[in-house]
Protein backbone atom coordinates (compact mmCIF):
# COMPACT_ATOMS: atom_id res chain seq x y z
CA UNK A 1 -4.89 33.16 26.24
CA UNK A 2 -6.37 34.92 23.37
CA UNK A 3 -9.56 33.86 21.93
CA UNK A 4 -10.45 34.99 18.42
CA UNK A 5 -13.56 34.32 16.12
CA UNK A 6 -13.32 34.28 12.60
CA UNK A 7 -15.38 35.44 9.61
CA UNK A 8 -15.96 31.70 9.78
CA UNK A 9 -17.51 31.55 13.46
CA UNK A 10 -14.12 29.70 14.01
CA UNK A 11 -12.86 29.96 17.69
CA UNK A 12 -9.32 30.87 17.35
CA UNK A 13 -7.22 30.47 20.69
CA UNK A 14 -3.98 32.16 20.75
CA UNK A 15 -1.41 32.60 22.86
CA UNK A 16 0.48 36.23 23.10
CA UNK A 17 4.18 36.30 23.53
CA UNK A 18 5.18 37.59 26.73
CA UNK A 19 7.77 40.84 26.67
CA UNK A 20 10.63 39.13 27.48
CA UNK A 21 10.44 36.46 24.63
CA UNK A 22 9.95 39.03 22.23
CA UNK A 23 12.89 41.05 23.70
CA UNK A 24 14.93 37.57 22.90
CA UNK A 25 13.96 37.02 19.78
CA UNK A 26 14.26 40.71 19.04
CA UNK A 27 18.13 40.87 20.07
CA UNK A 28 18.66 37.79 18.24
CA UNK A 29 17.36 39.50 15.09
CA UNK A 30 19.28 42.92 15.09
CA UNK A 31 22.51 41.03 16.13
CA UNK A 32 21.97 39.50 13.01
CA UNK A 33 21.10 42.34 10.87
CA UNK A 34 23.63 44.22 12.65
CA UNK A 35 26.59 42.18 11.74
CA UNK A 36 25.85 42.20 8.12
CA UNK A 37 25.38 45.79 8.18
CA UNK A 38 29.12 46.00 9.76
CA UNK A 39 30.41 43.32 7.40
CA UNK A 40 28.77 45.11 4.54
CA UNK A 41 30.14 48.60 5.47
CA UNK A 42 33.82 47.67 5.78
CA UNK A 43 33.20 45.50 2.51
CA UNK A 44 31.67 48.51 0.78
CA UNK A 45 35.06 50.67 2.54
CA UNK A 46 37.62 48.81 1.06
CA UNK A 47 35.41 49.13 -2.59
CA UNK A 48 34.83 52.59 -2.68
CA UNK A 49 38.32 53.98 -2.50
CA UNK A 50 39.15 56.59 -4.74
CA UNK A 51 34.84 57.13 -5.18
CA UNK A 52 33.16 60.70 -5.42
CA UNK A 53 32.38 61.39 -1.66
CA UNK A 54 28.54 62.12 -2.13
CA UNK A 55 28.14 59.26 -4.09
CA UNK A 56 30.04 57.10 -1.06
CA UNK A 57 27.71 59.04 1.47
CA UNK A 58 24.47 57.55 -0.37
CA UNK A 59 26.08 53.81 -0.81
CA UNK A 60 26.63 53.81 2.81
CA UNK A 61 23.10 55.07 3.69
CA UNK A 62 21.74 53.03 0.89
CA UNK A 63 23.22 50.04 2.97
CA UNK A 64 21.86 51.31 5.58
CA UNK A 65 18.52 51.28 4.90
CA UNK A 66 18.50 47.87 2.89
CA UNK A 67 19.74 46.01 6.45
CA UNK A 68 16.93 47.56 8.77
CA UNK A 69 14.20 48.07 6.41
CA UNK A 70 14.24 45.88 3.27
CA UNK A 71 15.75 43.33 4.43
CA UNK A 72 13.46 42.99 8.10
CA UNK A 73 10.42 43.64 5.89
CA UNK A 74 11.41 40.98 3.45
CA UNK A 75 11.71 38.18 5.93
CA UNK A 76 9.00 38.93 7.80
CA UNK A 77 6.66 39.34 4.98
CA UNK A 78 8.16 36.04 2.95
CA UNK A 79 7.97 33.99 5.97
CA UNK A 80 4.43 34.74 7.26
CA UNK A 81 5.72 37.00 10.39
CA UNK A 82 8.52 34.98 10.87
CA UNK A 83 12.30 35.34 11.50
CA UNK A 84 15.58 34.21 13.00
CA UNK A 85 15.00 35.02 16.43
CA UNK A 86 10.95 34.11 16.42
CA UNK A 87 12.03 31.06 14.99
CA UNK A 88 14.67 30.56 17.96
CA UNK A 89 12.15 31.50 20.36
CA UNK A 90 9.07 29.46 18.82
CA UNK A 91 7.43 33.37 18.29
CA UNK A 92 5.06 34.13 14.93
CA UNK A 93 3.72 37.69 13.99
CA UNK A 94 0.05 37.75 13.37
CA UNK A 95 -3.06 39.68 12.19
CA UNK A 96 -5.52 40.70 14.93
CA UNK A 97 -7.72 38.49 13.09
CA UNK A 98 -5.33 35.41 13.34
CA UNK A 99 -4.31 35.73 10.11
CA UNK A 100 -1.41 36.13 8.13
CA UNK A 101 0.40 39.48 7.64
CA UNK A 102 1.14 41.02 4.62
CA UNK A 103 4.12 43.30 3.29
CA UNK A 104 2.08 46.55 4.54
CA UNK A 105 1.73 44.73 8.50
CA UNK A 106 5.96 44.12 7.88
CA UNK A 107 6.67 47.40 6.58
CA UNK A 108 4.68 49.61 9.17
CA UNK A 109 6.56 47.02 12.07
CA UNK A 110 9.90 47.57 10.59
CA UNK A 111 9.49 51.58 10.54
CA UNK A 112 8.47 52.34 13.81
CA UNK A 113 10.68 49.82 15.51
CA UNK A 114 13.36 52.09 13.84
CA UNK A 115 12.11 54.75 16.94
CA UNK A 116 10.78 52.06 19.51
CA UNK A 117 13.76 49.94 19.52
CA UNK A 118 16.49 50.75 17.84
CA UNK A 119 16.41 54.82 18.49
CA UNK A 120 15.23 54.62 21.97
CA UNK A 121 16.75 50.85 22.99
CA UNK A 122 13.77 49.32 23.05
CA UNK A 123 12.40 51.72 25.98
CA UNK A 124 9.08 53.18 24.31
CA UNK A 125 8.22 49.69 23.00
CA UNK A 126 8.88 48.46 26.76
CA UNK A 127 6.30 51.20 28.06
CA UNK A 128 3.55 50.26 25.23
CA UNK A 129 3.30 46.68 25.84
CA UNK A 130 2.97 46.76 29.52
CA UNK A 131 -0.18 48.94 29.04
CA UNK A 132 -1.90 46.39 26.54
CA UNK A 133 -3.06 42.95 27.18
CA UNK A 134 -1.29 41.09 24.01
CA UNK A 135 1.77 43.00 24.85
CA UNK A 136 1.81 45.33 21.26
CA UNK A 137 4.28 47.36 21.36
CA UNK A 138 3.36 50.68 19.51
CA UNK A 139 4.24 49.31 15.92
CA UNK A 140 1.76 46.15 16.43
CA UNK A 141 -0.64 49.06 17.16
CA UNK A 142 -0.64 50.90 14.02
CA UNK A 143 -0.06 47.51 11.83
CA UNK A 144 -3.26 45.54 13.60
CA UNK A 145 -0.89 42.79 14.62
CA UNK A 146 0.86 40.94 17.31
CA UNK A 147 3.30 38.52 18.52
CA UNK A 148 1.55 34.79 19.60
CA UNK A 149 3.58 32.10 21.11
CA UNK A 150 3.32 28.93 18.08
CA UNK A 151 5.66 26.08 20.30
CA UNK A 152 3.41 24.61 23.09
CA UNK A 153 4.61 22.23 25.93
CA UNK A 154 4.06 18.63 26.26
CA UNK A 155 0.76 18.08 27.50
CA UNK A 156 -0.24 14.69 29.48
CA UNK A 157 -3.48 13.53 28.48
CA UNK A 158 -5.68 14.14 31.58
CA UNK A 159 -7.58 10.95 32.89
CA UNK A 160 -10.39 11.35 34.83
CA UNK A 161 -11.96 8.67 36.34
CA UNK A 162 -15.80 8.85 37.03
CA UNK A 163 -16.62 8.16 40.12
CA UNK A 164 -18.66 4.41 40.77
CA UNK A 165 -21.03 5.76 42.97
CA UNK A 166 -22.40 8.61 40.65
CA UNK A 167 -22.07 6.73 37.39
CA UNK A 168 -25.83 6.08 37.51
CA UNK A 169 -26.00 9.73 37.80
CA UNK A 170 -23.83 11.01 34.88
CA UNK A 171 -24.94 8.41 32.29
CA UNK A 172 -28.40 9.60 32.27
CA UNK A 173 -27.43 13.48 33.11
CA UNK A 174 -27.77 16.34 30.95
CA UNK A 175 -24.17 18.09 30.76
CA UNK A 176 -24.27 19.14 26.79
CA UNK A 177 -24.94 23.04 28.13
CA UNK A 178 -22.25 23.30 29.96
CA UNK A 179 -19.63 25.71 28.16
CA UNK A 180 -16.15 24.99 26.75
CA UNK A 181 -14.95 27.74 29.04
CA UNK A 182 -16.73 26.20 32.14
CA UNK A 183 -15.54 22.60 31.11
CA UNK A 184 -11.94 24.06 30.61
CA UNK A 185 -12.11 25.40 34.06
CA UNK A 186 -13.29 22.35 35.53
CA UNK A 187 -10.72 20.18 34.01
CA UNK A 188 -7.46 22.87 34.66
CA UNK A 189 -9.22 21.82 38.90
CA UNK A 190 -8.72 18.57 38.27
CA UNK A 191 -5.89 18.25 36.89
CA UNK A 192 -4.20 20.91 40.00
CA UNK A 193 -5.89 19.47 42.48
CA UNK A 194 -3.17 17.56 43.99
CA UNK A 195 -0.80 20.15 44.75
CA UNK A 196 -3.07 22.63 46.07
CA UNK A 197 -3.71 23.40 49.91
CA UNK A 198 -6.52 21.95 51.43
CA UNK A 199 -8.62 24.56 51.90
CA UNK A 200 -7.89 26.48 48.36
CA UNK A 201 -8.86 22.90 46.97
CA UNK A 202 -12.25 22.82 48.85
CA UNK A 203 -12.70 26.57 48.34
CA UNK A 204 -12.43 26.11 44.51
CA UNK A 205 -14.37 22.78 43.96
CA UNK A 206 -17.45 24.61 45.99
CA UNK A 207 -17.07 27.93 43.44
CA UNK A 208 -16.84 25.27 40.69
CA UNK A 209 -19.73 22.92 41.47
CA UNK A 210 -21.79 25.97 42.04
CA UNK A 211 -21.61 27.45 38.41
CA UNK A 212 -21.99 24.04 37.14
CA UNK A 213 -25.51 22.96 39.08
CA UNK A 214 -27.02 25.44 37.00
CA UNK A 215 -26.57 23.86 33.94
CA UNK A 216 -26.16 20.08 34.61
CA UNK A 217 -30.00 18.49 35.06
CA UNK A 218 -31.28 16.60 37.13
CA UNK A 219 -28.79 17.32 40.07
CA UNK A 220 -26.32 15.29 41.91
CA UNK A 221 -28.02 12.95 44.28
CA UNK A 222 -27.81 14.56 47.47
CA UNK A 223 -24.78 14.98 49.79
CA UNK A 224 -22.41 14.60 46.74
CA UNK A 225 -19.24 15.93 47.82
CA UNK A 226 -18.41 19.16 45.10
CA UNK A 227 -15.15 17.61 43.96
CA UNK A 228 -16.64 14.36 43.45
CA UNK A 229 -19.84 15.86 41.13
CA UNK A 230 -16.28 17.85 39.32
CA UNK A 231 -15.06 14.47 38.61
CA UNK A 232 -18.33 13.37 37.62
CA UNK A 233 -19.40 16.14 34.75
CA UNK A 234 -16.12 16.03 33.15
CA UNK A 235 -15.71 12.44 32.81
CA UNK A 236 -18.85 11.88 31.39
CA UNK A 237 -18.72 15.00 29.17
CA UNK A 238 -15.28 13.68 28.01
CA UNK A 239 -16.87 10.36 27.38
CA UNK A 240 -19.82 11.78 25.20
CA UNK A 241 -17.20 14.18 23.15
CA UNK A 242 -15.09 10.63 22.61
CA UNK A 243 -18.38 8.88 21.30
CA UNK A 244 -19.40 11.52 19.08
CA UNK A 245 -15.83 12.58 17.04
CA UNK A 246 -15.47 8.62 16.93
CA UNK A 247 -18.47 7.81 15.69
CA UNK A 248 -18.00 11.07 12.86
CA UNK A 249 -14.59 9.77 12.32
CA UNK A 250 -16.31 6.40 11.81
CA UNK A 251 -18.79 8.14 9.29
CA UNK A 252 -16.31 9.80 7.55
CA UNK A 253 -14.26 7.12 7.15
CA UNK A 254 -17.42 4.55 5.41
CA UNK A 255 -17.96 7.84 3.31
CA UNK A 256 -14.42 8.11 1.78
CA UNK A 257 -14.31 3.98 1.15
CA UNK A 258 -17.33 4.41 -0.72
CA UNK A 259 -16.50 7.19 -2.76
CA UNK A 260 -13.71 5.38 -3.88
CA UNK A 261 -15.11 1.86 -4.48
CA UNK A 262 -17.84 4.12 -6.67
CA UNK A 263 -16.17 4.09 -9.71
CA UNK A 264 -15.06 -0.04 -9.68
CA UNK A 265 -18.76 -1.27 -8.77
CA UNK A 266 -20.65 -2.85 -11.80
């Protein structure tokens, strides 16, 4: 996961695509571009019979160049960093920033995947994105962009059920400075506690409950079992985050009615 914060303060998380979806969606592309560029050729063959040969010589490279530059540049800069094969694999080329790239971000991509990919089969471009965390190959790298994964699985609501014996507890704790990341962690326990061993699941819920003490006051009562005091903060954290986007919802919702009765009211 890559996290990203705007000019906004906006927390932006995205998710890089791994090599070998890229590598997919890649092939899918230049198969593409490929057989138009063959279909083209033997079109512009049977047209240019009887044609001055230097004048056939540029066509041809003229051809050339519009199916793996202009035309890769085009679609990726008309459909936001977009194409066939990213659209196949549920892949998007962004700005570092999040963003959305521009003709510039296509046309630097486009040029050096010329040497990356196409002259060198996609070796150099294999090499680069091992050695960097969002796996940029060396285009991404002089363009400021990379490849984030847009379709997500289906994720089952997690229900966590706070424990009766520490309700007491957790309604009148203090849990609001515990962080997103923390919380997140907490919750991903939860959720995997099942199927882990035993003692990885004990191991983890001690590490957990630890960084958590900290910042949750007053404490647990005493003898709370770690996993139990998991279940606890995030239920009741949960519960809190429910209240307050319902009751802005709620808010939100009076405001726009009377915005619109404005107008009518004598």
């Amino acid at each position: 996961m890559s996290t990203i914060i705007t000019g906004e303060a906006v927390v932006l998380h995205l998710r890089p695509a791994s090599f070998v979806l890229r590598a997919v969606g890649c092939i899918i592309d230049y198969t593409v571009y490929a057989i138009g560029l063959i279909g083209s050729l033997i079109l512009l063959d049977r047209l240019l019979s009887g044609f001055d040969a230097a004048a056939a010589r540029a066509l041809v490279i003229g051809v050339v160049v519009l199916w793996l530059v202009a035309i890769p540049t085009a679609v990726e800069t008309l459909a936001h960093g977009k194409s066939l094969g990213r659209l196949v694999m549920g892949l998007r080329i962004v700005r570092d920033d999040g963003g959305s790239i521009r003709f510039r971000h296509a046309f630097i991509r486009t040029m050096l995947a010329l040497l990356e990919i196409l002259s060198l089969f996609g070796s150099l471009a294999l090499i680069v994105s091992f050695a960097n965390e969002r796996g940029k190959r060396l285009g991404d790298m002089l363009a400021g962009t990379y490849s984030m994964r847009e379709r997500r699985g289906k994720v089952t609501p997690l229900a966590v059920p706070l424990p009766t014996q520490l309700r007491p507890w957790a309604e009148l704790a203090d849990v609001g400075r515990i962080p997103d990341v923390l919380a997140g962690r907490a919750a991903r326990y939860i959720r995997q506690a099942p199927s882990m061993a035993p003692a990885s699941r004990e191991r983890v819920a001690i590490e957990l409950a630890n960084d958590l003490l900290p910042l949750v006051s007053p404490a647990p009562p005493p003898g709370c079992p770690p996993e139990q005091f998991l279940l606890a903060v995030v239920a009741e954290r949960r519960e809190r985050d429910y209240r307050r986007l319902s009751a802005t919802a709620t808010r939100q919702q009076q405001v726009r009615e009377r915005i619109h009765r404005l107008p009518y009211e004598g």
